[in-house]
Protein backbone atom coordinates (compact mmCIF):
# COMPACT_ATOMS: atom_id res chain seq x y z
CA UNK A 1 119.69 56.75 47.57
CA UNK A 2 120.59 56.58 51.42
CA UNK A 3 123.63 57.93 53.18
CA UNK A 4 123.07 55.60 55.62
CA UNK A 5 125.83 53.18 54.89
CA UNK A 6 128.38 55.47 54.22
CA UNK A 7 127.73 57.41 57.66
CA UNK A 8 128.28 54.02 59.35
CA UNK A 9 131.72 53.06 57.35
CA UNK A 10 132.57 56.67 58.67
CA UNK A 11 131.60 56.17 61.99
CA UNK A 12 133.51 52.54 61.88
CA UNK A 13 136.59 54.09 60.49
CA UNK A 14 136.36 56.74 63.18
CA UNK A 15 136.25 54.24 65.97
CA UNK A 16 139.31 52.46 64.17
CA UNK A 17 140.91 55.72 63.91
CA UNK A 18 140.34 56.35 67.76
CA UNK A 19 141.13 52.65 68.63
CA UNK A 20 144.65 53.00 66.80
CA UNK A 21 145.17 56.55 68.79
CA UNK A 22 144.44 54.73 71.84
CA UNK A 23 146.64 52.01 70.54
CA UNK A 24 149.50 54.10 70.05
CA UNK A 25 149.36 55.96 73.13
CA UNK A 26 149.38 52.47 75.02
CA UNK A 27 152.87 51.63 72.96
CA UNK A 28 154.73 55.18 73.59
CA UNK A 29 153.47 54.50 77.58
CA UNK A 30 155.09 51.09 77.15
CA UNK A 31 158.18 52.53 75.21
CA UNK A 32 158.65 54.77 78.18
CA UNK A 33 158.39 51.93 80.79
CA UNK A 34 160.91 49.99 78.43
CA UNK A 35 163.42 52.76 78.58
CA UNK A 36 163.03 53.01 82.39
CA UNK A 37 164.21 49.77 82.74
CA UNK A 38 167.25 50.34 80.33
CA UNK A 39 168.50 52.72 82.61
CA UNK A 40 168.28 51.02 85.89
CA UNK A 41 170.14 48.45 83.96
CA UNK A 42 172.61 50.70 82.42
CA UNK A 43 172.65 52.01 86.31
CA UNK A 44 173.23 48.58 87.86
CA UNK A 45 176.11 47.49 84.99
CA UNK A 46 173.80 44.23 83.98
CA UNK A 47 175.40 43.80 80.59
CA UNK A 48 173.44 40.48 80.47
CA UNK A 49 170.28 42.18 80.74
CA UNK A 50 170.78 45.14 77.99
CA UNK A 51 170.58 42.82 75.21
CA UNK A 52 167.04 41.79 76.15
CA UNK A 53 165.93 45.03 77.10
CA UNK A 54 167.40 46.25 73.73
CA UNK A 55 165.75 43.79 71.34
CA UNK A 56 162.10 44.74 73.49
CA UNK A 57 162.56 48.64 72.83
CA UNK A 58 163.72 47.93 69.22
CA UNK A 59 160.75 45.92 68.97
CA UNK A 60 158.77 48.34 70.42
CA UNK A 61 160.03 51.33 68.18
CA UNK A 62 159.04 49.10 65.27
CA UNK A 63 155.58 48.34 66.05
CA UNK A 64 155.07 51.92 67.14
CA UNK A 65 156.18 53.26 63.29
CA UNK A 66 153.74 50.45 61.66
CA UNK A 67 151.00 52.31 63.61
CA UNK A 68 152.53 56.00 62.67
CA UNK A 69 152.65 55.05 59.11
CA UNK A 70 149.17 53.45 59.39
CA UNK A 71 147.90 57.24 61.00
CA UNK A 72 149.53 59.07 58.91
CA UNK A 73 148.21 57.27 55.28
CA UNK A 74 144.37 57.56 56.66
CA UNK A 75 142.61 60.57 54.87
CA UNK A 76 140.21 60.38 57.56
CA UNK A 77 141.93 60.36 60.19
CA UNK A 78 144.08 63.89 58.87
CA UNK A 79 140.68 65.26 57.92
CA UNK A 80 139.93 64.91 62.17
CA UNK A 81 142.52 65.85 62.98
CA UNK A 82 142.69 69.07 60.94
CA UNK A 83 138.85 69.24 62.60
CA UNK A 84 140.74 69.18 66.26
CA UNK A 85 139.58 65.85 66.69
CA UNK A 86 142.05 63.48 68.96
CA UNK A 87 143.56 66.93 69.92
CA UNK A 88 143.89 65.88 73.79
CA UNK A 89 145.10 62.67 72.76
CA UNK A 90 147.41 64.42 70.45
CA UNK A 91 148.67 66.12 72.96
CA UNK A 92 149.63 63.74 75.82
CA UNK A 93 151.22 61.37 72.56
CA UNK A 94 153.92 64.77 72.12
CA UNK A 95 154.44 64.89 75.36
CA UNK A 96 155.10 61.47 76.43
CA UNK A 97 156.89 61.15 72.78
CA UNK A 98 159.45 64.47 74.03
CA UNK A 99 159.53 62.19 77.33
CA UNK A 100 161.03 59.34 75.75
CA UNK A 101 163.37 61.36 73.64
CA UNK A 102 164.62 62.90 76.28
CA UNK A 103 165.05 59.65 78.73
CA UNK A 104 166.76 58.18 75.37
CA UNK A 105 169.03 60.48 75.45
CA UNK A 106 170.18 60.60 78.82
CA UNK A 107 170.40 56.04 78.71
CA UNK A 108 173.28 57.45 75.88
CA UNK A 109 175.02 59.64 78.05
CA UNK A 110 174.95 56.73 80.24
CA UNK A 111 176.39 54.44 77.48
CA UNK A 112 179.07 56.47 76.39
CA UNK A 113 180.29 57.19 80.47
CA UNK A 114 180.54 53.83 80.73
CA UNK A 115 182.12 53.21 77.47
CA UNK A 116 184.82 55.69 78.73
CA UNK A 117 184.86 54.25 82.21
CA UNK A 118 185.79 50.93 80.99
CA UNK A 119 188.34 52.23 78.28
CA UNK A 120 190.66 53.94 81.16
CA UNK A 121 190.43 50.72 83.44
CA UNK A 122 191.05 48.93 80.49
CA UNK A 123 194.01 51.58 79.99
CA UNK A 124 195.01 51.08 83.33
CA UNK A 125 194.81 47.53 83.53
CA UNK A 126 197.66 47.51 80.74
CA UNK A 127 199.29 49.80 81.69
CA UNK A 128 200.19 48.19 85.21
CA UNK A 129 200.51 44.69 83.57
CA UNK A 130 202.73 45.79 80.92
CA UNK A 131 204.49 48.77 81.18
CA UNK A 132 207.19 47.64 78.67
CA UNK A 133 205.19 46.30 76.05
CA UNK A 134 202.76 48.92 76.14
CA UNK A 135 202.14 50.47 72.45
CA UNK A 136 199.84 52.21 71.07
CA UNK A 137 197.33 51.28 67.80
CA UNK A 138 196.72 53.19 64.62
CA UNK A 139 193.69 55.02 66.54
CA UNK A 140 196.51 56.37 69.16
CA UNK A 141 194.42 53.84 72.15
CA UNK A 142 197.15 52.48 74.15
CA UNK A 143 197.72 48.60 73.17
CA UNK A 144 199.45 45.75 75.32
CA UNK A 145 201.16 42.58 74.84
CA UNK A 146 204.27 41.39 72.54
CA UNK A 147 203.40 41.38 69.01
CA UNK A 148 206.48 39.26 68.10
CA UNK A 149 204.90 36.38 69.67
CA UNK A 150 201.06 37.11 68.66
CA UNK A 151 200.12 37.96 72.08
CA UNK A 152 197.64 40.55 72.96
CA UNK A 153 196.43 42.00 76.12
């Protein structure tokens, strides 16, 4: 009985194996270039462009999970890498991974500045055009307009 075929289904699965690492690097390099953009558009206050930019990371994040779960069910591929095998690789995932964790977090800082910025304009707004009417809602945020008529600010 010969090995011979089952040494060549390893060998193919291995290449798979190192085709999906590969693969997966590619999409967390692409996820990082993705949240680069977000920022420079959080930066620049293009509301009109964050919806796009949020559907193509969300898309992203998705298609980069498919591939972790795909990883992660291979007995293979957790026998190499228990072996050291795809250890460099590995490695500069993490890294870029941590990268984009990081730069994730800091587009959210951005969000909730300018969440905050545009609540005290907002604030401001009513309470110049409204000083008399101004109220304020069950969540104690200051509310304009004249309620008796159905008119809001």
């Amino acid at each position: 009985m010969s090995t011979e075929p089952v040494n060549q289904q390893q060998n193919e699965q291995q290449t798979s194996n190192a085709e999906l690492i590969n693969q997966q690097l590619a999409q967390l390099i692409a996820l990082e270039t993705i949240i680069d953009s977000e920022k420079e558009i959080l930066q620049r206050h293009v509301p009109e462009n964050l919806t796009e930019i949020t559907e193509t990371k969300n898309q992203q994040l998705l298609a980069i999970e498919i591939l972790d779960k795909k990883l992660s069910q291979s007995r293979l591929f957790k026998q190499e890498k228990t072996n050291g095998l795809y250890s460099e690789e590995l490695s500069e995932i993490e890294t870029i991974l941590i990268r984009c964790k990081e730069k994730n977090q800091i587009n959210g800082q951005l969000i909730e500045h300018s969440q905050l910025a545009v609540e005290r304009m907002k604030t401001s707004l009513l309470q110049e055009n409204n000083k008399s009417s101004m109220t304020y809602d069950n969540k104690g945020k200051t509310h304009g307009g004249l309620s008796s008529l159905d008119i809001k600010a």
